[in-house]
N, C-alpha and C. Protein backbone atom coordinates (compact mmCIF):
# COMPACT_ATOMS: atom_id res chain seq x y z
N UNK A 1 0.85 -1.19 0.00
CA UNK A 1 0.00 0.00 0.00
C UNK A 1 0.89 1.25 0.00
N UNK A 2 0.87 2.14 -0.69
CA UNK A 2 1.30 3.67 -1.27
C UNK A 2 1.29 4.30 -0.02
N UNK A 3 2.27 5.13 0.76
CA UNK A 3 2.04 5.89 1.50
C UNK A 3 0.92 7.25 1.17
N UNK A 4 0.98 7.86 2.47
CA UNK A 4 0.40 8.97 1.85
C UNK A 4 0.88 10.41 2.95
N UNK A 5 1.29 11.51 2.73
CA UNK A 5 2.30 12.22 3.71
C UNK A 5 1.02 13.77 3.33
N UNK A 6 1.35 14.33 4.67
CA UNK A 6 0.96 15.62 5.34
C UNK A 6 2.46 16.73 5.18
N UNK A 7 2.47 17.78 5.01
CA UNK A 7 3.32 18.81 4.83
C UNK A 7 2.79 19.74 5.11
N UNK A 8 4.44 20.90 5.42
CA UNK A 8 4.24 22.13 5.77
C UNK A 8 5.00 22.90 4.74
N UNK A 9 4.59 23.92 4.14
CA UNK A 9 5.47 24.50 3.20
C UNK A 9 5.91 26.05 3.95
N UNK A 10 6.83 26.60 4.03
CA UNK A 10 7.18 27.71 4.41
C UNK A 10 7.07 28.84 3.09
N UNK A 11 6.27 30.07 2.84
CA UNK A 11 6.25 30.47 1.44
C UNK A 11 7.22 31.52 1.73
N UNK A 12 7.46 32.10 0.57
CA UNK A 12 8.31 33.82 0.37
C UNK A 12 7.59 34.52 1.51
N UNK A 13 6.56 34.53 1.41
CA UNK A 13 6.12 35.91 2.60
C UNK A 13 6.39 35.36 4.03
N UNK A 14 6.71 34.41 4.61
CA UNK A 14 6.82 33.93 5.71
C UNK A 14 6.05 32.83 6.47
N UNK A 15 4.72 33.15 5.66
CA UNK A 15 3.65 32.15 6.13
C UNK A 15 3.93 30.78 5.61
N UNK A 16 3.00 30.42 6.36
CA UNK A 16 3.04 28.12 5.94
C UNK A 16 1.66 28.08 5.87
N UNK A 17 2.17 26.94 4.76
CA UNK A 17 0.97 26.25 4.02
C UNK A 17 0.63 24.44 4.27
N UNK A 18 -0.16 24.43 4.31
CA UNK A 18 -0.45 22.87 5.22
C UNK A 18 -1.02 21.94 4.16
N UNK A 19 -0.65 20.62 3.59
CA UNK A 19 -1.60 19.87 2.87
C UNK A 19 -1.19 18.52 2.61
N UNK A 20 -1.59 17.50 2.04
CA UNK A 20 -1.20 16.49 2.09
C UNK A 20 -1.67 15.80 0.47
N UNK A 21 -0.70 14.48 0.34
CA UNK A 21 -0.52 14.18 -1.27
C UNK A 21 0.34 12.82 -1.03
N UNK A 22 0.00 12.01 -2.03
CA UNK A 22 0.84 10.31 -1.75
C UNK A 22 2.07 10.50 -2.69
N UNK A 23 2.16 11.81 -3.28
CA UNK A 23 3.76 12.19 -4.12
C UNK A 23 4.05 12.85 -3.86
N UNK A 24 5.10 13.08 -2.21
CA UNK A 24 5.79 14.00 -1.95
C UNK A 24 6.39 15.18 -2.54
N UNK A 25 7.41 14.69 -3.64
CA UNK A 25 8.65 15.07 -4.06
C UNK A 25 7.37 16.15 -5.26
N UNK A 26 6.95 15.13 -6.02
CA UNK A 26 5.97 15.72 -7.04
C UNK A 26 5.09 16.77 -6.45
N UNK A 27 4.48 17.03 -5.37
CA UNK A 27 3.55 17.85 -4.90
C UNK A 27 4.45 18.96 -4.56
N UNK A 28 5.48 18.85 -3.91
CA UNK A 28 6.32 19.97 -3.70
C UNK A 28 7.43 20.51 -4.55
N UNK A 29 6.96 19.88 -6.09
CA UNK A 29 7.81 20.87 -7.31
C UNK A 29 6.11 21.39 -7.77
N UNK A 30 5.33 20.78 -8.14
CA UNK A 30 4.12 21.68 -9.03
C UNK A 30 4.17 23.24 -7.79
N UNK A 31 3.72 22.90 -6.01
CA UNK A 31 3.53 24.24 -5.42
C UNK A 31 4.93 25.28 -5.94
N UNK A 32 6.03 24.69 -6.27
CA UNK A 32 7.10 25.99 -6.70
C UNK A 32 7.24 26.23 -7.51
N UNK A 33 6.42 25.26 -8.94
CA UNK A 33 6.38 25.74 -10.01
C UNK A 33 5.30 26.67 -10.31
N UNK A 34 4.63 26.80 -9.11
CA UNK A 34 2.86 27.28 -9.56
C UNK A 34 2.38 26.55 -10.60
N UNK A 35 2.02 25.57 -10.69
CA UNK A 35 1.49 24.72 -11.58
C UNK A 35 -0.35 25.06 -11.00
N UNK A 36 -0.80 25.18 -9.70
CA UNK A 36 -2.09 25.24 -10.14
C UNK A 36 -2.05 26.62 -9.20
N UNK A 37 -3.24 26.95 -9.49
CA UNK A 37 -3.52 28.44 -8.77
C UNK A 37 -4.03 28.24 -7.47
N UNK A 38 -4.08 29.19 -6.90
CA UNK A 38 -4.08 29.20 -5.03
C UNK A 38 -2.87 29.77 -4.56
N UNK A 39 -2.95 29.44 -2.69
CA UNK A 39 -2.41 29.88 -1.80
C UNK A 39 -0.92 29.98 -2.47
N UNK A 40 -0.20 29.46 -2.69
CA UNK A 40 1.40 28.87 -3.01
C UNK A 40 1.66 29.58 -4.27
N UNK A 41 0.53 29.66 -5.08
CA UNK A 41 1.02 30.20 -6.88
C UNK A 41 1.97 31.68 -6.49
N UNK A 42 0.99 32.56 -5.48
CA UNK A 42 1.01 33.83 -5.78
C UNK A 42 2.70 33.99 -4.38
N UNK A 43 2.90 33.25 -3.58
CA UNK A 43 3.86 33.35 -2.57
C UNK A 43 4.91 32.30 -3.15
N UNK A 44 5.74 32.10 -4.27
CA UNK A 44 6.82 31.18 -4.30
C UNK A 44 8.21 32.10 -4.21
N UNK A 45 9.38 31.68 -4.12
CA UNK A 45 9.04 29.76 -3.77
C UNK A 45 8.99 29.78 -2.65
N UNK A 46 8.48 28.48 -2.51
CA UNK A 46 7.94 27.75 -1.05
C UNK A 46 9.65 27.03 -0.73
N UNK A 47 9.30 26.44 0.35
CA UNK A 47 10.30 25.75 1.18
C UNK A 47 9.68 24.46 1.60
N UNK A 48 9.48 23.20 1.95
CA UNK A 48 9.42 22.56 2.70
C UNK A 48 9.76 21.94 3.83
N UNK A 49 9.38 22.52 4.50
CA UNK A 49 10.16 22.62 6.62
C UNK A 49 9.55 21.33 7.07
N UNK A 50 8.29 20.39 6.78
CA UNK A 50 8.00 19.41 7.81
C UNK A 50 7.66 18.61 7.13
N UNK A 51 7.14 17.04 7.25
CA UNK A 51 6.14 16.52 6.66
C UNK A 51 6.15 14.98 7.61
N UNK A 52 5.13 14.23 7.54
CA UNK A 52 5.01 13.28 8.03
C UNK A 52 4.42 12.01 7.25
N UNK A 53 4.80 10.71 7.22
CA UNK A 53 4.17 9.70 6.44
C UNK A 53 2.61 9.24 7.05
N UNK A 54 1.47 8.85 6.49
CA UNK A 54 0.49 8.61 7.43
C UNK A 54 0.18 6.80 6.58
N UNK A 55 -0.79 6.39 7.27
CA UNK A 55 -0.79 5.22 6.01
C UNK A 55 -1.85 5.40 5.24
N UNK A 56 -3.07 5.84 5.60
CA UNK A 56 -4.34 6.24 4.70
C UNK A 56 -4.04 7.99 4.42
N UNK A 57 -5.03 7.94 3.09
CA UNK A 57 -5.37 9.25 3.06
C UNK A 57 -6.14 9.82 3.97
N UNK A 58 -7.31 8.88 4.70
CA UNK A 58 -7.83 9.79 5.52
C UNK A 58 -7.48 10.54 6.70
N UNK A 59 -6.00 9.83 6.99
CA UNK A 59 -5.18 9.81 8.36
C UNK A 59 -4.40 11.03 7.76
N UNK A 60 -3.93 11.30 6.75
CA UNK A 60 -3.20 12.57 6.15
C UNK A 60 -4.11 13.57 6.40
N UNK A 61 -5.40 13.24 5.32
CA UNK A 61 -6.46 14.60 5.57
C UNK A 61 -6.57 14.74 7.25
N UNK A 62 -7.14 14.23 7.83
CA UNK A 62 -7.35 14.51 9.36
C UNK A 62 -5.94 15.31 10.13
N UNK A 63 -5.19 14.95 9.80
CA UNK A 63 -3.33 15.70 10.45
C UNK A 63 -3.37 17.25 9.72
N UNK A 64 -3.96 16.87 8.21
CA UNK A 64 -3.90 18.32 7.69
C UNK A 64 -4.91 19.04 8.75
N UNK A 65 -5.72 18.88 8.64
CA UNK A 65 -6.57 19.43 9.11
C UNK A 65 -6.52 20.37 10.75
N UNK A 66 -6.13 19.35 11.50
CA UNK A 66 -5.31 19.57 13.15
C UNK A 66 -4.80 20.74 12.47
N UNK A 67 -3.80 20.25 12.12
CA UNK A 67 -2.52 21.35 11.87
C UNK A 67 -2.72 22.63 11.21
N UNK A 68 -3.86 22.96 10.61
CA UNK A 68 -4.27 24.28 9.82
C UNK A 68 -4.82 24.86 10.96
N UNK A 69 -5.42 24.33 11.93
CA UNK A 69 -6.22 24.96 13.42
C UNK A 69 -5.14 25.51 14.00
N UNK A 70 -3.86 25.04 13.97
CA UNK A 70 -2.73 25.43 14.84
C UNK A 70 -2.26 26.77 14.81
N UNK A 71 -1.85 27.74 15.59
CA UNK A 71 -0.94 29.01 15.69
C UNK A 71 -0.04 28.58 14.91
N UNK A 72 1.06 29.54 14.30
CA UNK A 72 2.16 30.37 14.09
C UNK A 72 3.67 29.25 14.84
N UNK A 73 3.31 29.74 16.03
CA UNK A 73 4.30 29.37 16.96
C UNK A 73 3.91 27.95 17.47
N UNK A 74 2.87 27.39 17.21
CA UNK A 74 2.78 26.27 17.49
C UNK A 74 3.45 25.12 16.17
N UNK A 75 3.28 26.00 15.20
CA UNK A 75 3.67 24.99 13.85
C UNK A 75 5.20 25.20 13.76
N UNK A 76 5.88 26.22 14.27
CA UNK A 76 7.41 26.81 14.35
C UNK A 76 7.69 25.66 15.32
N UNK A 77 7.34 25.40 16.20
CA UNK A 77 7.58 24.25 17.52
C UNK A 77 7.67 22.86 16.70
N UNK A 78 6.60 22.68 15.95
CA UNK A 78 6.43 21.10 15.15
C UNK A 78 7.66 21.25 14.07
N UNK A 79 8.00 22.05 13.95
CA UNK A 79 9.30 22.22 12.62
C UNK A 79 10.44 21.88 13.20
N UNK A 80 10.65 22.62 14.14
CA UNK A 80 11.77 22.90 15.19
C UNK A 80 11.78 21.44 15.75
N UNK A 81 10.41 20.47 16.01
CA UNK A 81 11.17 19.07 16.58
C UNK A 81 11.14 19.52 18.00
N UNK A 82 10.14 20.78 18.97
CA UNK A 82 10.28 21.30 19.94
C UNK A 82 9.12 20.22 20.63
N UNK A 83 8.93 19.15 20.78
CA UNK A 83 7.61 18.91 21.45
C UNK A 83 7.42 19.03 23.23
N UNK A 84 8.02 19.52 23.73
CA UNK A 84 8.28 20.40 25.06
C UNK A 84 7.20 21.70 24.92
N UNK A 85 7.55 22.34 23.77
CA UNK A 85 7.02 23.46 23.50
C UNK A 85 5.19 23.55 22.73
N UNK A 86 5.69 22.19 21.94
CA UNK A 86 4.16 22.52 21.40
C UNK A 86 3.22 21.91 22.31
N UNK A 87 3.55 21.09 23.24
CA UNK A 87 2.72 20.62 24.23
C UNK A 87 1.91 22.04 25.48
N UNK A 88 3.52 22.53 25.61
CA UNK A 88 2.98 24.49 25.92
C UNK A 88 2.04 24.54 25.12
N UNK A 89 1.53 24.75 24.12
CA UNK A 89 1.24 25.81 23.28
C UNK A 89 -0.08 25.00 23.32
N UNK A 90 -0.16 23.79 23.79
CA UNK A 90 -1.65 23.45 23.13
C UNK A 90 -2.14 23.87 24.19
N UNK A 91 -3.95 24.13 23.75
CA UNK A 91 -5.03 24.61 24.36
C UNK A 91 -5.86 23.54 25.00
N UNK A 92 -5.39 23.18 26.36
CA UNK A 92 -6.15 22.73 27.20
C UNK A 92 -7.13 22.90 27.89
N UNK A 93 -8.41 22.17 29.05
CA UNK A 93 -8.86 22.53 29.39
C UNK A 93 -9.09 23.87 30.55
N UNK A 94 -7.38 23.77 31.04
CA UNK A 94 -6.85 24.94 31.96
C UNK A 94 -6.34 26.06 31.45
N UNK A 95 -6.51 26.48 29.85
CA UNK A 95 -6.13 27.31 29.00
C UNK A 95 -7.23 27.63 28.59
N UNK A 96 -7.02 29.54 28.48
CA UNK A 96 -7.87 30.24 27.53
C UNK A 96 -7.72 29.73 26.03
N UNK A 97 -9.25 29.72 25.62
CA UNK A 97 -8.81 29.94 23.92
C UNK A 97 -8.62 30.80 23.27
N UNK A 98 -7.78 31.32 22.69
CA UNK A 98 -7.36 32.51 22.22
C UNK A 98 -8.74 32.83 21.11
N UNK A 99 -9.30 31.87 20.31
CA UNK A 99 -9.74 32.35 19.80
C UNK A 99 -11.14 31.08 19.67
N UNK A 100 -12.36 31.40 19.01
CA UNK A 100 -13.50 30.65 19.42
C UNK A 100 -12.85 29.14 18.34
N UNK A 101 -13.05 28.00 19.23
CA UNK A 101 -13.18 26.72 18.35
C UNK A 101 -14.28 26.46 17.92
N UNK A 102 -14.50 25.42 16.75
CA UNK A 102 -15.32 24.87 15.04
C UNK A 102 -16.20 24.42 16.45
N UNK A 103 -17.66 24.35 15.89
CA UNK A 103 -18.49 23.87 16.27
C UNK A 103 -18.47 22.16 16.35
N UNK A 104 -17.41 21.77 15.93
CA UNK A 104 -17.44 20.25 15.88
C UNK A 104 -15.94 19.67 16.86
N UNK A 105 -15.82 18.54 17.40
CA UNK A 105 -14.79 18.20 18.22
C UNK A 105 -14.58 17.24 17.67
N UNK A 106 -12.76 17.03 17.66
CA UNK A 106 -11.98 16.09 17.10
C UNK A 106 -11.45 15.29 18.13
N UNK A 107 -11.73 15.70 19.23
CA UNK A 107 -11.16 15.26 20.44
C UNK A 107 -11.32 13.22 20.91
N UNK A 108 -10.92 13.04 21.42
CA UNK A 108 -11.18 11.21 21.54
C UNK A 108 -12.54 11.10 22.39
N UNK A 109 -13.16 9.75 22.01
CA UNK A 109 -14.55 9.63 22.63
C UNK A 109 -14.58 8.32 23.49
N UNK A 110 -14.47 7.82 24.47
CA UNK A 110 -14.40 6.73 25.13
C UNK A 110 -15.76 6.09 24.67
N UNK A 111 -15.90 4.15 24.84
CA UNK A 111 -16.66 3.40 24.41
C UNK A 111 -18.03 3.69 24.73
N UNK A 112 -18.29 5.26 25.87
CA UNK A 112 -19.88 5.47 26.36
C UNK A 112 -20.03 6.22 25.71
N UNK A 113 -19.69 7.10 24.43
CA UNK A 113 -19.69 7.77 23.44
C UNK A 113 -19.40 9.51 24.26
N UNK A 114 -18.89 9.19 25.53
CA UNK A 114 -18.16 10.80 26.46
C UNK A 114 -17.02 11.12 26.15
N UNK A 115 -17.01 12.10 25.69
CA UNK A 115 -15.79 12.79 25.42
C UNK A 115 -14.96 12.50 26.58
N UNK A 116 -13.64 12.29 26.30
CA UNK A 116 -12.73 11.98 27.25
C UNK A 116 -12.17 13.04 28.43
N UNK A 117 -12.41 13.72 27.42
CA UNK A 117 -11.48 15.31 27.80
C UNK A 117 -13.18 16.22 28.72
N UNK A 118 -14.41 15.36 28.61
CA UNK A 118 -15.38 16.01 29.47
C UNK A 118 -16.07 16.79 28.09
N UNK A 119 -16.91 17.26 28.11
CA UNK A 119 -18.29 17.80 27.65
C UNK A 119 -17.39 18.43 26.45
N UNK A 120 -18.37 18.53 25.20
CA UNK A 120 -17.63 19.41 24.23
C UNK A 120 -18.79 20.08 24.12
N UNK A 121 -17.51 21.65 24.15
CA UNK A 121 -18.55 23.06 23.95
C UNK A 121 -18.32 23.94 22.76
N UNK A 122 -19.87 24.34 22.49
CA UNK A 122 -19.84 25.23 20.85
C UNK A 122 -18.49 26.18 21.59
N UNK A 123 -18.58 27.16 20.46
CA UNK A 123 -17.95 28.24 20.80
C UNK A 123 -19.03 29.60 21.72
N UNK A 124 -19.90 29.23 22.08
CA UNK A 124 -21.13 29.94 22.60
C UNK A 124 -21.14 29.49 23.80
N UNK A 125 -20.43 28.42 23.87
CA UNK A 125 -20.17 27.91 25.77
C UNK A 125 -21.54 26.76 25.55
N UNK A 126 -22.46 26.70 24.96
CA UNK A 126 -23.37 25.60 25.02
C UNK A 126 -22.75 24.22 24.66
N UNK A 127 -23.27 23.44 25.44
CA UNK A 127 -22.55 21.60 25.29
C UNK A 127 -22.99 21.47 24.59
N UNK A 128 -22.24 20.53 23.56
CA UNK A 128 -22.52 20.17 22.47
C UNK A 128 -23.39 18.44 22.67
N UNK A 129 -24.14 18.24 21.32
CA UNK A 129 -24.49 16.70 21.71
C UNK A 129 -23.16 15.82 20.93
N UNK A 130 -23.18 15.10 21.54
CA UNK A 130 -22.14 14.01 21.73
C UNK A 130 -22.43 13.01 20.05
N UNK A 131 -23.38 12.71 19.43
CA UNK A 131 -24.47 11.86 19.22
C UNK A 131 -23.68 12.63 17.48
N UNK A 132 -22.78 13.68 17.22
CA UNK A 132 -22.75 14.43 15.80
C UNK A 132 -21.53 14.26 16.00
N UNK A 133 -20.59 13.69 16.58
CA UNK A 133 -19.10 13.36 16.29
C UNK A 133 -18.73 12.65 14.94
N UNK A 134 -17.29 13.16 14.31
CA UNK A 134 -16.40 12.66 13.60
C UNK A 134 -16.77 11.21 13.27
N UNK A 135 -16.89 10.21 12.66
CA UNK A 135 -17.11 9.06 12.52
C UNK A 135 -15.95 8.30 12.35
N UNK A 136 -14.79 8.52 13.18
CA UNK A 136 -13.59 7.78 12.59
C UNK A 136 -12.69 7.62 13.75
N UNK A 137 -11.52 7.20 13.22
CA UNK A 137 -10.45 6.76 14.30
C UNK A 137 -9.68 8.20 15.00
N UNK A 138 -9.32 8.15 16.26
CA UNK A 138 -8.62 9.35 16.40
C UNK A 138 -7.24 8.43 16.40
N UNK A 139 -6.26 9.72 16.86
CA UNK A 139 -4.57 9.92 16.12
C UNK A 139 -4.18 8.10 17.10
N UNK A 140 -4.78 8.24 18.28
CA UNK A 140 -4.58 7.34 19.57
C UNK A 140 -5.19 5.66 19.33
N UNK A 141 -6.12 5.43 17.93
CA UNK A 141 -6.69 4.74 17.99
C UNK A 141 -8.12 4.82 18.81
N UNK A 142 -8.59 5.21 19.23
CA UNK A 142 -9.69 5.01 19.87
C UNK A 142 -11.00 5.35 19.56
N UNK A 143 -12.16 4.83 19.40
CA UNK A 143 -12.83 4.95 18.41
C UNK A 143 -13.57 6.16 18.78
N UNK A 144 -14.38 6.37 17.41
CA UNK A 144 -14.98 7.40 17.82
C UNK A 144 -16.56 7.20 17.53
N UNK A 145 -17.60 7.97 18.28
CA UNK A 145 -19.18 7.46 17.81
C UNK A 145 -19.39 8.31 16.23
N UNK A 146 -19.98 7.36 15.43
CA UNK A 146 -20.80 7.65 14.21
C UNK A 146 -21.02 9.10 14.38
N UNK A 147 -21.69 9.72 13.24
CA UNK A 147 -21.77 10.48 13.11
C UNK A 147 -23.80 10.31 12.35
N UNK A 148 -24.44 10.94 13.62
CA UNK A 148 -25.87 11.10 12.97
C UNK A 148 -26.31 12.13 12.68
N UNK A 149 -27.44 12.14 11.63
CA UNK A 149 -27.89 13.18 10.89
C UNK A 149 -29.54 13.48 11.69
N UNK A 150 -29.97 14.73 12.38
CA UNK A 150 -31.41 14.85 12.35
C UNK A 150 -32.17 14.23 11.41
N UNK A 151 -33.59 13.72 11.68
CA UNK A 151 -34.40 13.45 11.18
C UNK A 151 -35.01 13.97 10.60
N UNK A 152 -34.92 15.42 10.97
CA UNK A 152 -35.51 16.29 9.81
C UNK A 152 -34.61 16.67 8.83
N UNK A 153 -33.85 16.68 8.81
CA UNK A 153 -32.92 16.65 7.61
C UNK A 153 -33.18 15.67 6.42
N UNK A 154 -33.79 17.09 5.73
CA UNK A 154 -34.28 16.17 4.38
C UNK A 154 -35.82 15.95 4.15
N UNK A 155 -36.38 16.46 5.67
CA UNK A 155 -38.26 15.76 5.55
C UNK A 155 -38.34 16.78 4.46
N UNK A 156 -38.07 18.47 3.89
CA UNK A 156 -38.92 19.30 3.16
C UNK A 156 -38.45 19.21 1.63
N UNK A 157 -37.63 18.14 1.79
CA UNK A 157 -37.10 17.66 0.12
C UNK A 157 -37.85 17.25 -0.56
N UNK A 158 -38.97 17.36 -1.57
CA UNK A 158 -39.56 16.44 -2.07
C UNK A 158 -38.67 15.82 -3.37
N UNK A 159 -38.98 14.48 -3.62
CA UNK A 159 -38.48 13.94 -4.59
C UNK A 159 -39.45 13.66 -6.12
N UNK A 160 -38.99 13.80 -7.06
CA UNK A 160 -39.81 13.77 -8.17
C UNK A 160 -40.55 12.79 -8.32
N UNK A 161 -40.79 11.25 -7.58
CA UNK A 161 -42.10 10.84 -8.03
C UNK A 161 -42.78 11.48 -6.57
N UNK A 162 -42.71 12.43 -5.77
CA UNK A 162 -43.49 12.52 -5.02
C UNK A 162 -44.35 14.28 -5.50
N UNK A 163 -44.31 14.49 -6.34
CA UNK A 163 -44.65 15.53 -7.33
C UNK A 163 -46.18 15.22 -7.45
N UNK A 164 -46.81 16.17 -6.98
CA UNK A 164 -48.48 15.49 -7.36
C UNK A 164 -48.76 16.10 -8.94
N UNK A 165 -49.39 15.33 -9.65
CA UNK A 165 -49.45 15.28 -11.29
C UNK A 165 -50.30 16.69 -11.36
N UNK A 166 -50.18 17.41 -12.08
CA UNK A 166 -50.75 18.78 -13.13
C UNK A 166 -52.18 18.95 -13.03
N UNK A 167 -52.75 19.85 -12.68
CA UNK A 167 -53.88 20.08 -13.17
C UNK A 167 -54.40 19.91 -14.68
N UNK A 168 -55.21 19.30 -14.92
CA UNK A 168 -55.80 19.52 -16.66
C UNK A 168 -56.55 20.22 -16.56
């Protein structure tokens, strides 16, 4: 099975760019060639400061993902090989959030479908339901509950044979 790797690109202006691709080497000549348009076209050249092997793509996408949530100085720490520091830097429950977190939690869910880490809250301070989690593995292995959809989701859809026929 093909690996598949997560990266950090460092651009001309200073900033980093986060993404992931199962052709390393190849993904990080098209971003310096500007081969497609976006973030990287208009800031080259890029650099490549980090990257990690994952074994699925979905395990890449999910790391990308973490890692785009991250500060500045938290991704300077993951480059640097500082994990002293980025462990500082993460936002615990005894830490302010600097800034409001996604309405959804990535966090691990023990087998009673409870967040491990205790209640997950919108960014509005309201608990979230437990019952709309991630449907997948976290970084630790541990599973996580499905992911359900309301029931009303979808009742005001009608579908075309449910079309009542034309007046004549």
């Amino acid at each position: 099975m093909r690996p598949f790797f997560v990266y950090m690109l460092r651009c001309r202006d200073g900033s980093y760019y986060v993404g992931h691709t199962d052709e390393l080497e190849k993904r990080v000549a098209e971003h310096d060639a500007g081969t497609f348009p976006g973030y990287t076209c208009e800031r080259r050249p890029v650099e490549l400061v980090w990257f990690a092997e994952m074994v699925t793509r979905e395990d890449a996408l999910e790391r990308e993902l973490q890692l785009k949530r991250w500060t500045r100085r938290k991704k300077e720490a993951l480059i640097a090989g500082d994990w002293d520091r980025v462990k500082a830097l993460a936002r615990g429950k005894d830490r302010v959030a600097q800034r409001s977190r996604p309405p959804f939690d990535y966090g691990p869910v023990n087998r009673g479908g409870v967040s491990a880490t205790g209640p997950t809250l919108r960014a509005n301070g309201e608990e979230r339901n437990s019952a709309t989690r991630m449907a997948t593995l976290g970084a630790n292995g541990e599973e996580r509950k499905p992911l359900t959809w309301p029931a009303t989701l979808g009742a005001n859809i009608r579908k075309k044979d449910d079309r009542e026929p034309p007046d004549a």
